[in-house]
N, C-alpha and C. Protein backbone atom coordinates (compact mmCIF):
# COMPACT_ATOMS: atom_id res chain seq x y z
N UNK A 1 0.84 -1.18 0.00
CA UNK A 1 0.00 0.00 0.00
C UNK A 1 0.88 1.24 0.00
N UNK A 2 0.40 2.23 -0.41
CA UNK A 2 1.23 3.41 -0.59
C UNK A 2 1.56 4.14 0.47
N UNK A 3 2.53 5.35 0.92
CA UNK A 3 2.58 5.17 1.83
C UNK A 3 2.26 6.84 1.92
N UNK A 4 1.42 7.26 1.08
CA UNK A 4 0.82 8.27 1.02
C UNK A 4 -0.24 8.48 2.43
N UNK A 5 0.17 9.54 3.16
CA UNK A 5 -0.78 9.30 4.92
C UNK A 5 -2.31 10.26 4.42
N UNK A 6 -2.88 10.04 5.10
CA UNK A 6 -4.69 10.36 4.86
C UNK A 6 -4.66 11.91 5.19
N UNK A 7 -5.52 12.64 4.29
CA UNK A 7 -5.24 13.99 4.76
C UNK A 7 -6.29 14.08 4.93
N UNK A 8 -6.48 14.46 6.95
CA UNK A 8 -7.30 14.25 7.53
C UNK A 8 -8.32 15.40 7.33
N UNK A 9 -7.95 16.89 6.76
CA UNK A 9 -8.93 18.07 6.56
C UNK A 9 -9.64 17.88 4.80
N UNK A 10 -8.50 17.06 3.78
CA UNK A 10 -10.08 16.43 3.13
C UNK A 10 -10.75 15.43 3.51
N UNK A 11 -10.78 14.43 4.01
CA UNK A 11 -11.43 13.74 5.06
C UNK A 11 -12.19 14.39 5.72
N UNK A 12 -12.28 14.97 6.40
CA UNK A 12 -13.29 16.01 7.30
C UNK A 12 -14.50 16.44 6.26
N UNK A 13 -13.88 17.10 5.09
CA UNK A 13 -14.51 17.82 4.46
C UNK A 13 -15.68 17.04 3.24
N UNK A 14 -14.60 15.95 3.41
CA UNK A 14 -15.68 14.84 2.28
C UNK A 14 -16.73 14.64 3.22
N UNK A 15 -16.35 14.46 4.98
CA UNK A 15 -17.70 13.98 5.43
C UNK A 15 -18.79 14.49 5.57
N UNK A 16 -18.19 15.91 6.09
CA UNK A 16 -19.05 17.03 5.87
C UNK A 16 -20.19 16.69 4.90
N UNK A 17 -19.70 16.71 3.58
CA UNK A 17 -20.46 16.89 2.23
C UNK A 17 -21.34 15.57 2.15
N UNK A 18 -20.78 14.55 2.98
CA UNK A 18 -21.87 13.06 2.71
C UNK A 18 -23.02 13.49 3.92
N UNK A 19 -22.75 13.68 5.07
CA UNK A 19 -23.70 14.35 5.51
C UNK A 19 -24.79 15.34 5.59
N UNK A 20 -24.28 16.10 4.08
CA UNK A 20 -25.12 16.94 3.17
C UNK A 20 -25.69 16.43 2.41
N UNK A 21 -25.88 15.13 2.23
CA UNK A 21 -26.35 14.01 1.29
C UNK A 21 -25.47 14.43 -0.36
N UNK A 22 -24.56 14.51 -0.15
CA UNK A 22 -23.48 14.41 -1.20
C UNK A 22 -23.19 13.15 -1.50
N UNK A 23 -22.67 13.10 -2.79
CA UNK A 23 -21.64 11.69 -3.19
C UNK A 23 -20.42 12.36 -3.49
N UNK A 24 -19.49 11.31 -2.63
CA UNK A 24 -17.99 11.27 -2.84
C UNK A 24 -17.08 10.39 -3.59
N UNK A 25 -16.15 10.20 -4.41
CA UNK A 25 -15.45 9.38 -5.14
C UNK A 25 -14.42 9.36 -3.91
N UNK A 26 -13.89 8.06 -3.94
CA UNK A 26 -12.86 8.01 -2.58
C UNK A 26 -11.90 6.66 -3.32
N UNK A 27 -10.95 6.36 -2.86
CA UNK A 27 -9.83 5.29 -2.95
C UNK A 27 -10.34 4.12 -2.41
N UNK A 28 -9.97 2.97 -2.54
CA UNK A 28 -10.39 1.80 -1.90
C UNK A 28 -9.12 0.72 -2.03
N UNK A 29 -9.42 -1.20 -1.30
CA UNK A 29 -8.14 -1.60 -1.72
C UNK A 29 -7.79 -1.90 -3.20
N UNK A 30 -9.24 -1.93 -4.05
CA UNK A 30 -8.94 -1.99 -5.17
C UNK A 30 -8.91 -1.11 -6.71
N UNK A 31 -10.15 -0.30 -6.43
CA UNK A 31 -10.66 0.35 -7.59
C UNK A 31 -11.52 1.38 -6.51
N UNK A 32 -11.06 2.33 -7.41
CA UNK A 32 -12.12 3.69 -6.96
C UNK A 32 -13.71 3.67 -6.44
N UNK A 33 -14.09 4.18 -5.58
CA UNK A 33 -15.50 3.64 -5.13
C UNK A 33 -16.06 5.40 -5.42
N UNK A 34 -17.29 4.79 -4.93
CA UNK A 34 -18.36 5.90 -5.23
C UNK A 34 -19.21 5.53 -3.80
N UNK A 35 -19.15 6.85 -3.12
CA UNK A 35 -20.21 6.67 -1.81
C UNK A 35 -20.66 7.89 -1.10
N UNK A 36 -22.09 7.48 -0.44
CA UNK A 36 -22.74 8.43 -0.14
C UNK A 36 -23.34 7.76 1.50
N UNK A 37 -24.79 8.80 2.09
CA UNK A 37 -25.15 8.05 3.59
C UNK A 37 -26.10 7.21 2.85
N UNK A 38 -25.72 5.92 3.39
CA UNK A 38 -26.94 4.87 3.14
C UNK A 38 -28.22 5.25 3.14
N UNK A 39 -28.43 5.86 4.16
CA UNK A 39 -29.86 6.14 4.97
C UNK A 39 -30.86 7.37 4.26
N UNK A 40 -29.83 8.00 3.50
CA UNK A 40 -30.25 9.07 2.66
C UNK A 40 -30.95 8.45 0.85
N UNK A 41 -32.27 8.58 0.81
CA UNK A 41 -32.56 8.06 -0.12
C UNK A 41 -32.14 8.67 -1.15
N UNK A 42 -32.40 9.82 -1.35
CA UNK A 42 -32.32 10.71 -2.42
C UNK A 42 -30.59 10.68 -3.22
N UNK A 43 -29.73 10.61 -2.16
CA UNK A 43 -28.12 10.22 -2.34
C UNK A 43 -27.82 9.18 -2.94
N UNK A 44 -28.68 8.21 -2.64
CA UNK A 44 -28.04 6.92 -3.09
C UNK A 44 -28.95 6.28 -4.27
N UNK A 45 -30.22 7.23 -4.47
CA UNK A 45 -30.82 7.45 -5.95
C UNK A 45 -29.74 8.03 -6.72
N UNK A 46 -29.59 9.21 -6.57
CA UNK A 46 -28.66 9.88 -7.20
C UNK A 46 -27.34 9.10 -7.30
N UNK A 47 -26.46 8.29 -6.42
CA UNK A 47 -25.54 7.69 -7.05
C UNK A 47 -25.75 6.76 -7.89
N UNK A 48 -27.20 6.21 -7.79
CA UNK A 48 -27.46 4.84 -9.41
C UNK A 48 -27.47 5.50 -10.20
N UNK A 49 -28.04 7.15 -9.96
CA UNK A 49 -28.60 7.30 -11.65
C UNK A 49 -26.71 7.82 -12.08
N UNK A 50 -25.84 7.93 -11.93
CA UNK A 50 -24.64 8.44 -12.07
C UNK A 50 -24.08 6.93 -12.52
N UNK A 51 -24.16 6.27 -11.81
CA UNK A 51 -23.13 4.97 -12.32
C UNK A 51 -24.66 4.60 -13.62
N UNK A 52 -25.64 4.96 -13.65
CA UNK A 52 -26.25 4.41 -14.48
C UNK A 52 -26.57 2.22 -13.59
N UNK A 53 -26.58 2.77 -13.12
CA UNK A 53 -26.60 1.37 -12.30
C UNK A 53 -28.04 0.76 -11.97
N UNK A 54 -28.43 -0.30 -11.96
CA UNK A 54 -29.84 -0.97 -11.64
C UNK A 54 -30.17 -0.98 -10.55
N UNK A 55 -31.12 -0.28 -9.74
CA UNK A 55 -31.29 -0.03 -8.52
C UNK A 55 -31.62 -1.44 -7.80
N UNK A 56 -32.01 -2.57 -8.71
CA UNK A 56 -32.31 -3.69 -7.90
C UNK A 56 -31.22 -4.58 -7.65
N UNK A 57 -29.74 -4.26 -8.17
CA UNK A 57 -28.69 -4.94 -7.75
C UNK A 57 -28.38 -4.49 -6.64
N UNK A 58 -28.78 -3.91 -6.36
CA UNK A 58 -28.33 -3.45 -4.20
C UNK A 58 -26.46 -2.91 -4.31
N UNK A 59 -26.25 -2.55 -3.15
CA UNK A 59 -24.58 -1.56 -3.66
C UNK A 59 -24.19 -2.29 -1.88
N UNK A 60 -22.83 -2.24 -2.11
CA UNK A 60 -22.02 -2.70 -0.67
C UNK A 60 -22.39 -1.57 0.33
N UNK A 61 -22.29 -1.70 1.63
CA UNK A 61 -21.52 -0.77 2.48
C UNK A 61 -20.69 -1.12 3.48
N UNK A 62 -19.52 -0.18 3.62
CA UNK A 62 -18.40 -0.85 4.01
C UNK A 62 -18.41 0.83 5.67
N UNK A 63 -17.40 0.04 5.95
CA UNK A 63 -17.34 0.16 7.46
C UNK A 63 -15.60 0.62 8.16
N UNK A 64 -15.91 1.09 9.06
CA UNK A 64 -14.44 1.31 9.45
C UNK A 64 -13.80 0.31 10.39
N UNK A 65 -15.12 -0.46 10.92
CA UNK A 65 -15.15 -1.61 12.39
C UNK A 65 -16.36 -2.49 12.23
N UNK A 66 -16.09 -3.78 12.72
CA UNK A 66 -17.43 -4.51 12.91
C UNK A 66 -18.42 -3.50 13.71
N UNK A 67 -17.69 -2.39 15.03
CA UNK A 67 -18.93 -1.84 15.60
C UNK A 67 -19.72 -0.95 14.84
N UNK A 68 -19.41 -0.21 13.59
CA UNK A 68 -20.47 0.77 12.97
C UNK A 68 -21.22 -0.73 11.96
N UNK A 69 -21.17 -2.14 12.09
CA UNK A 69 -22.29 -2.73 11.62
C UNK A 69 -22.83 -3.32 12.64
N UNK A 70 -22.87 -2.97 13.57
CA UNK A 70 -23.53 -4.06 14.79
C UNK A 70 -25.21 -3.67 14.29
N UNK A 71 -25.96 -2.85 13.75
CA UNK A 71 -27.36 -2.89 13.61
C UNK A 71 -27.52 -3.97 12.62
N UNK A 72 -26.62 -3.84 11.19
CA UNK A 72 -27.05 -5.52 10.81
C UNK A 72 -26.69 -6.73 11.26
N UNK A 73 -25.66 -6.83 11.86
CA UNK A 73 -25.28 -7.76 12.62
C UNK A 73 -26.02 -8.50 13.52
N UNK A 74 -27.14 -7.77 14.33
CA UNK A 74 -27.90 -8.55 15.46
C UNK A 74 -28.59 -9.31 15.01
N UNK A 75 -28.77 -10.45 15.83
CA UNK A 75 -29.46 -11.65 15.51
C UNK A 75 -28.54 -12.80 14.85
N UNK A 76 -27.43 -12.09 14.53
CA UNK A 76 -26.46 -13.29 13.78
C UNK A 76 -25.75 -14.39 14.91
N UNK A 77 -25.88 -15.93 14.35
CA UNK A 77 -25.97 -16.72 15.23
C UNK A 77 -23.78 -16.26 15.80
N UNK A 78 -23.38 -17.05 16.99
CA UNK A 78 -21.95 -16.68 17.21
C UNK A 78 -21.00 -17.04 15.76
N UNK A 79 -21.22 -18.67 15.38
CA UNK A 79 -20.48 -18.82 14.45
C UNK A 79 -20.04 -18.12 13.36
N UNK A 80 -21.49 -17.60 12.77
CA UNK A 80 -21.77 -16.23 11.70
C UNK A 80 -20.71 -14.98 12.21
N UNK A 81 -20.57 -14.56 13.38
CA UNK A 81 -20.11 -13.72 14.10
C UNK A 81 -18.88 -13.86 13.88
N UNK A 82 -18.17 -15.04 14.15
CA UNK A 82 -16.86 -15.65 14.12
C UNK A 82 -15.86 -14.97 12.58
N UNK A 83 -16.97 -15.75 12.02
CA UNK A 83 -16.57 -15.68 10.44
C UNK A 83 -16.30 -14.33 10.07
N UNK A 84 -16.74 -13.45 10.14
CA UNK A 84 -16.54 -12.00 9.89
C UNK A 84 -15.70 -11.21 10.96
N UNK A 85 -15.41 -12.08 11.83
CA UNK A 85 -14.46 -11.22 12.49
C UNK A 85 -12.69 -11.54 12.08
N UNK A 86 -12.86 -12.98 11.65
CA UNK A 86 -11.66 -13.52 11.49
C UNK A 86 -11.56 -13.27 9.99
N UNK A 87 -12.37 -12.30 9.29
CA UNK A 87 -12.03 -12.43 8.06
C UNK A 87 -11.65 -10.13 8.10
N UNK A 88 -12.17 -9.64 8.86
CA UNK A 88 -12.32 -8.36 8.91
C UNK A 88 -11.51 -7.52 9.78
N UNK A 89 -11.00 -6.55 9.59
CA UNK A 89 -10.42 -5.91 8.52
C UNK A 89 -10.01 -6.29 7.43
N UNK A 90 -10.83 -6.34 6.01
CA UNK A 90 -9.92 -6.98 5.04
C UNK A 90 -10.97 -6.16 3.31
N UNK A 91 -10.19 -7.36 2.40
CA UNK A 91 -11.08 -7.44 1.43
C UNK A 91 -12.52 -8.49 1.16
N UNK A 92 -13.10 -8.40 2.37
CA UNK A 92 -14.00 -9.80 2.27
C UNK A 92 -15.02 -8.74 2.28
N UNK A 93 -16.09 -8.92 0.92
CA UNK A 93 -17.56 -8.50 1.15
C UNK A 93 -18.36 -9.99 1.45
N UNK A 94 -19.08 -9.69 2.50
CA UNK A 94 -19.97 -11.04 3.13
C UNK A 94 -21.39 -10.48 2.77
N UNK A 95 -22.49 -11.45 1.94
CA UNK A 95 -23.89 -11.02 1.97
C UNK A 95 -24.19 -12.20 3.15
N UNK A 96 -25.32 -10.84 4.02
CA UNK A 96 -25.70 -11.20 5.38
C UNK A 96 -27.15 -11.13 5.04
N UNK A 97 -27.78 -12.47 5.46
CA UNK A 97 -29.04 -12.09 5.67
C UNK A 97 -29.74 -10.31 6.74
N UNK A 98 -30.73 -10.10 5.92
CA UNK A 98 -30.85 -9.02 6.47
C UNK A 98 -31.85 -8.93 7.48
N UNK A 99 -31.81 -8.10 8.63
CA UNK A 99 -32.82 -8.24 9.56
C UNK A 99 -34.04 -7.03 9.70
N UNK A 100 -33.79 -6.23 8.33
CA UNK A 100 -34.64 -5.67 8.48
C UNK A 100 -34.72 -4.17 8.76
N UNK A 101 -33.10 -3.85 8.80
CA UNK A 101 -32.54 -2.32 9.03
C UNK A 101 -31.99 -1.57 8.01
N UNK A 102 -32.05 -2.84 6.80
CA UNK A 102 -31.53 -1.96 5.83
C UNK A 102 -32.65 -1.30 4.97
N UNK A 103 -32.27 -0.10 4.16
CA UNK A 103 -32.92 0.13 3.61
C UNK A 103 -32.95 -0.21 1.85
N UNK A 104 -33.89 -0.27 1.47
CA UNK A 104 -34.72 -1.08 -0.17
C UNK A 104 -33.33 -0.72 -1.06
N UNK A 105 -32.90 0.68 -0.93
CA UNK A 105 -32.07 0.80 -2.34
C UNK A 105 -30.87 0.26 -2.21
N UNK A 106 -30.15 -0.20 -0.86
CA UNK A 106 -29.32 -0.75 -0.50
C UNK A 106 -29.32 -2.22 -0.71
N UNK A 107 -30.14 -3.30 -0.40
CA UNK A 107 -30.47 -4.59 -0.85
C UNK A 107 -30.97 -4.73 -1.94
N UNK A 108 -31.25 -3.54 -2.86
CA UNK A 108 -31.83 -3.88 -4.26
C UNK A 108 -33.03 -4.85 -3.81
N UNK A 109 -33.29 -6.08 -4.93
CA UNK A 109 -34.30 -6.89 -5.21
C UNK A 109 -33.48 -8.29 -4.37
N UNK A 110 -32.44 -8.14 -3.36
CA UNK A 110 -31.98 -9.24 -2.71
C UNK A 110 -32.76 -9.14 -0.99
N UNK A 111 -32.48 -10.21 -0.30
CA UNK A 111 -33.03 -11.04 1.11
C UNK A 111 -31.23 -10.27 2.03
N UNK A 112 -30.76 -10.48 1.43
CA UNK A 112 -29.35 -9.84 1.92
C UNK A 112 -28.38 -8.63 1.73
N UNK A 113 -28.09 -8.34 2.63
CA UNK A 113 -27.02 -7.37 2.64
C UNK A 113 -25.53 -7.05 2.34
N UNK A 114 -25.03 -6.55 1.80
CA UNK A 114 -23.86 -6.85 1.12
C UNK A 114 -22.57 -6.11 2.31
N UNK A 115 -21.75 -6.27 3.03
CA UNK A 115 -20.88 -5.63 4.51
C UNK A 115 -19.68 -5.91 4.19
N UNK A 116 -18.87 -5.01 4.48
CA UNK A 116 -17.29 -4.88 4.18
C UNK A 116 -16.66 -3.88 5.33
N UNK A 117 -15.90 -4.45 5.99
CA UNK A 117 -15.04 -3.98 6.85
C UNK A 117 -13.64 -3.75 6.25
N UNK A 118 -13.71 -2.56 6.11
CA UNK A 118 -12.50 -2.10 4.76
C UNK A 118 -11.04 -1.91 6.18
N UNK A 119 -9.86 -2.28 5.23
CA UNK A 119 -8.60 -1.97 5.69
C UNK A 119 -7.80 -0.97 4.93
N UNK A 120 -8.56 -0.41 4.34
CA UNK A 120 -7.62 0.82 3.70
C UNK A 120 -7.89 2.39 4.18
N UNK A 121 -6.95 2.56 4.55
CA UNK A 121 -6.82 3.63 5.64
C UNK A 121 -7.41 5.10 5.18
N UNK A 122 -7.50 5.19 4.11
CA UNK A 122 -8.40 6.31 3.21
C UNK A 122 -9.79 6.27 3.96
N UNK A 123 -10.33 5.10 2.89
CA UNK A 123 -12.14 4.80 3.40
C UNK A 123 -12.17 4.51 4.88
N UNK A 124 -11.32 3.92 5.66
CA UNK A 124 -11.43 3.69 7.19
C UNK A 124 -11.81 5.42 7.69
N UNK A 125 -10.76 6.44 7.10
CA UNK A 125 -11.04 7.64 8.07
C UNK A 125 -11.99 8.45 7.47
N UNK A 126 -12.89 8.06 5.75
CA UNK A 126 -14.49 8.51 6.06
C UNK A 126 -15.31 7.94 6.87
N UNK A 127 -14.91 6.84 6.91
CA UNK A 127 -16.14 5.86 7.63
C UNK A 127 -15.94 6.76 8.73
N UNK A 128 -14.99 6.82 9.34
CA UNK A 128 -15.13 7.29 10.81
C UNK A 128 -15.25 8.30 11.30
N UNK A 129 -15.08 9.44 10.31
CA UNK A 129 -15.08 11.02 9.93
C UNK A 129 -16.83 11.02 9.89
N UNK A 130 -16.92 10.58 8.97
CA UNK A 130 -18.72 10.43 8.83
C UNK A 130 -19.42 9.81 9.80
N UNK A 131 -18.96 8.72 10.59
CA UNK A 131 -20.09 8.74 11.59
C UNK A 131 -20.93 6.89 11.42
N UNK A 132 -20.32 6.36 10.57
CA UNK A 132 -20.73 5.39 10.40
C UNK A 132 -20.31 4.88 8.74
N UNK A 133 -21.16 3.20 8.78
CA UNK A 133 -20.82 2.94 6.95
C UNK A 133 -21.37 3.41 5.84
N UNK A 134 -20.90 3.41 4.32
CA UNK A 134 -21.19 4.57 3.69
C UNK A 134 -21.30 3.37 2.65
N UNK A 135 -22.18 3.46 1.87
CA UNK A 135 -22.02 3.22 0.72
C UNK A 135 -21.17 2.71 -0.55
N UNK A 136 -20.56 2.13 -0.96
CA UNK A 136 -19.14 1.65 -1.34
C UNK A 136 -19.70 1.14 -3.03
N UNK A 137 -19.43 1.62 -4.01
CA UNK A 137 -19.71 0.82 -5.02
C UNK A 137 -19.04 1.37 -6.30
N UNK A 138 -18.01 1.02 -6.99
CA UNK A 138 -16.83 1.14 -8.71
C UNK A 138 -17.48 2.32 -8.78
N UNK A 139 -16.82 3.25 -9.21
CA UNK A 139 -17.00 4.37 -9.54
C UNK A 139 -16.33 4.35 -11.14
N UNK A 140 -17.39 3.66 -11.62
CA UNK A 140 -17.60 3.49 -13.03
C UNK A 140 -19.04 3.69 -13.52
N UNK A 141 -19.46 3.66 -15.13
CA UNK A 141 -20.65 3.21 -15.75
C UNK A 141 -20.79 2.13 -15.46
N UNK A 142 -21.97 1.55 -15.07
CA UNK A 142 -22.51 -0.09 -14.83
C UNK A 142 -22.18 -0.48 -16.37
N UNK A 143 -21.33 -1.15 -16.46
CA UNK A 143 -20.97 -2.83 -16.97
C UNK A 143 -19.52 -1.85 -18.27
N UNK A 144 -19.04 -0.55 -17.43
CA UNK A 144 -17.56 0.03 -18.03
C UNK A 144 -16.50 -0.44 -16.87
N UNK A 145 -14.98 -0.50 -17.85
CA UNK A 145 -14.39 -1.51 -16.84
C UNK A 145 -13.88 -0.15 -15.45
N UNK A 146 -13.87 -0.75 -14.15
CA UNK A 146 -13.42 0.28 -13.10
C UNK A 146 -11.86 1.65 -13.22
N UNK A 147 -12.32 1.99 -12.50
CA UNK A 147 -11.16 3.13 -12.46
C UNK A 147 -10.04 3.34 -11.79
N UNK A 148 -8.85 3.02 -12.02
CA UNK A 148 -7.80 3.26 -11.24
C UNK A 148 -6.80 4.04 -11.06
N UNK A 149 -7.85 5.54 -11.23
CA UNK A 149 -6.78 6.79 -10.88
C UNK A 149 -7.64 8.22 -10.52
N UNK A 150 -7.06 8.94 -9.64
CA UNK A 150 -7.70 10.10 -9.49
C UNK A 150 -8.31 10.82 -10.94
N UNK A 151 -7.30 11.39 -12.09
CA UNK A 151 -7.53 11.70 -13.00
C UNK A 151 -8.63 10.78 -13.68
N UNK A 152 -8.68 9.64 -13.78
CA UNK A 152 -9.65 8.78 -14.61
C UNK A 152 -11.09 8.80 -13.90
N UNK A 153 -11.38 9.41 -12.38
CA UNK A 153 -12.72 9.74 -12.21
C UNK A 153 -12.59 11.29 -12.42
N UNK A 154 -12.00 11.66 -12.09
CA UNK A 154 -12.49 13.64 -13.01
C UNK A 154 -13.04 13.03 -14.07
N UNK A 155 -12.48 12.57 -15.11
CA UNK A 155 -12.37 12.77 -16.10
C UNK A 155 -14.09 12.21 -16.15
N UNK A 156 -14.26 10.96 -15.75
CA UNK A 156 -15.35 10.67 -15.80
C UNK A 156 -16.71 10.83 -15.53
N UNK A 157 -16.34 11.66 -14.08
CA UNK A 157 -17.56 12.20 -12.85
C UNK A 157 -17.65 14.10 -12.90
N UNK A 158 -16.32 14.57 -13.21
CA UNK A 158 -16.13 15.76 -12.94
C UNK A 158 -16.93 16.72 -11.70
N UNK A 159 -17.87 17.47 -12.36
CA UNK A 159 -18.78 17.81 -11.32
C UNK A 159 -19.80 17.34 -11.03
N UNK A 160 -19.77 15.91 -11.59
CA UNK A 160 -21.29 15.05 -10.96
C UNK A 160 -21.05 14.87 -9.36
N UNK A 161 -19.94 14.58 -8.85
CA UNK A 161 -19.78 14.51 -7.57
C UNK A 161 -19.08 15.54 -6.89
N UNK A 162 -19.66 15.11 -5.70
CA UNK A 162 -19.49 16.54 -4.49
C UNK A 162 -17.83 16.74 -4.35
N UNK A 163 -16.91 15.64 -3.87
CA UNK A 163 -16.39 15.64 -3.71
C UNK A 163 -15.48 14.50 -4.00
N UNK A 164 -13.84 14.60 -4.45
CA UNK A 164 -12.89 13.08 -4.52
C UNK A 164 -11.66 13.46 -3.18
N UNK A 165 -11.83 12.18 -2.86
CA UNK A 165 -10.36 12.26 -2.57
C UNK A 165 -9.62 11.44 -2.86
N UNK A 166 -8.69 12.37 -2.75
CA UNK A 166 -7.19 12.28 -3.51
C UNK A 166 -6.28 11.18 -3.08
N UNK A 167 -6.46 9.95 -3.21
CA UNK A 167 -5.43 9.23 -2.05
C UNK A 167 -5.38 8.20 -3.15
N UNK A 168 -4.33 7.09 -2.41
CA UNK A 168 -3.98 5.81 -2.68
C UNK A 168 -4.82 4.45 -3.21
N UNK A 169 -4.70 3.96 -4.16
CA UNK A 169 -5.75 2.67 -3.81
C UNK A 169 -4.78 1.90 -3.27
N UNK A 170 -5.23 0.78 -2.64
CA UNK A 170 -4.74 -0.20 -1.85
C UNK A 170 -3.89 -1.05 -2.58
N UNK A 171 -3.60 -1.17 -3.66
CA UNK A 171 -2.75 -2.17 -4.35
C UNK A 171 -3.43 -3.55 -4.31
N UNK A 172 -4.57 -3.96 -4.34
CA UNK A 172 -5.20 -5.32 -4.67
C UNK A 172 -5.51 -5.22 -6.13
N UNK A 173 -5.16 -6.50 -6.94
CA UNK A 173 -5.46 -6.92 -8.27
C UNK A 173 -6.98 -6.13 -8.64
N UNK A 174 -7.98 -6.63 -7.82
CA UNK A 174 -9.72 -6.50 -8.42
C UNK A 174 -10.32 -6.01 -6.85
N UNK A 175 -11.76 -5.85 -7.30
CA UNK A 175 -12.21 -5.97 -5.89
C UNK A 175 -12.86 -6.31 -5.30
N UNK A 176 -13.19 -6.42 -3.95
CA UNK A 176 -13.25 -7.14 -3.02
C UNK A 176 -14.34 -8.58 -3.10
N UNK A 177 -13.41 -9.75 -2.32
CA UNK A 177 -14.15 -10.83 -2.84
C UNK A 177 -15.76 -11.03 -1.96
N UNK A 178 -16.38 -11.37 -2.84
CA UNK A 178 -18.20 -11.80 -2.07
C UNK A 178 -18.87 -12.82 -1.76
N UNK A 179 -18.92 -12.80 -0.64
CA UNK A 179 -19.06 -14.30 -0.02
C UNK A 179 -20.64 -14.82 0.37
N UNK A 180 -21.75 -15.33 0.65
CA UNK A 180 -22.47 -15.85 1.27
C UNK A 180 -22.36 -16.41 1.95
N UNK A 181 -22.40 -15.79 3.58
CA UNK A 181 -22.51 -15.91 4.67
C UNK A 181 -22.95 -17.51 5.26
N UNK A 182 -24.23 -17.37 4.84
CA UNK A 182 -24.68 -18.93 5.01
C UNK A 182 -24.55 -20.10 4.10
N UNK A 183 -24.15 -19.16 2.98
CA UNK A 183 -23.86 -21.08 2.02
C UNK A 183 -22.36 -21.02 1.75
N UNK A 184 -21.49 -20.17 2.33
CA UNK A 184 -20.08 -20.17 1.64
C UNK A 184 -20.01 -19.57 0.30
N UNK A 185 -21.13 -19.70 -0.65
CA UNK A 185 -20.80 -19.47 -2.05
C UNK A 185 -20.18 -18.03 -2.49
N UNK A 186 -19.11 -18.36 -3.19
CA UNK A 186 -17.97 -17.05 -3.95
C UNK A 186 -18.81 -16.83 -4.60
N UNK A 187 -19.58 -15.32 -4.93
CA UNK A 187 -20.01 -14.54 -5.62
C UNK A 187 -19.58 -14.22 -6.96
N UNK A 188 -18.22 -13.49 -6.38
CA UNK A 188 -17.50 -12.97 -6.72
C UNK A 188 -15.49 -13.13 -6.09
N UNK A 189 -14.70 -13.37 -7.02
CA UNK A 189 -13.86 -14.17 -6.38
C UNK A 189 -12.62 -12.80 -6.27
């Protein structure tokens, strides 16, 4: 990973702006993400209609700690518990059955939730700047290949989004792998 350190006053300032129901382009371990507050409908309308994306494929949200997911988390049996702890901080997206806290544009047309406990020190200090998990999803056109450079989302997003920051991606090949929680099955590898 680069050893570029987080500059904590754009950080501040991206959160600021997600809390304004903004979308932010941010770094990740693999490819540029696109994120906004979950909870904010209108934000995370507005980020499908930007990626051009199908609102019924549902979008990740990733986290700075298992504790900003403990609301989907409850009810999960210990073992379930286990599994995501020994896999998190990392690149593991786990779909979790959902209990009912998420909201529609987030699960799309799925029973589950898509959770990522990110280790890249960029998205760790929105998550935590902001106040909780945010939204996480290629900050590309749905089905154009992802982006792996500051310049290559200007170029793409310019002033569609509130705000980028400027940082590192994590140095992973692709991104993050997707697991099903209860059947094991690789999603996505």
């Amino acid at each position: 990973m680069s050893v570029k350190p987080v500059d904590a006053q754009a950080v501040a300032e991206a959160a600021a702006v997600l809390r304004q129901g903004g979308v932010v382009a941010y770094p990740t371990e693999a490819v540029w993400g696109l994120g906004c507050d979950p909870f904010n409908s209108r934000a995370v309308q507005r980020l499908l209609l930007l990626k051009q994306r199908d609102p019924g494929k549902g979008v990740i949200l990733i986290a700075a700690s298992m504790q900003q997911l403990r609301p989907w988390l409850t009810g999960l049996e210990a073992d379930k518990l286990e599994k995501l702890e020994a896999s998190w901080p990392g690149p593991y997206t786990w779909l979790v059955t959902d209990n009912g806290y998420t909201p529609e544009l987030i699960k799309g047309r799925h029973e589950k939730v898509a959770l990522r406990v990110t280790n890249h020190p960029w998205a760790v200090a929105l998550c935590e700047a902001f106040g909780g998990p945010l939204v996480s999803t290629s900050a590309n056109l749905a089905g154009e290949p992802t982006l792996q450079s500051y310049d290559a989302v200007i170029q793409a997003f310019g002033d569609e989004v509130d705000a980028v920051l400027n940082g590192p991606l994590g140095g992973l090949e692709g991104p993050s792998r997707i697991t099903d929680l209860d059947t094991g099955e690789v999603l996505r590898a």
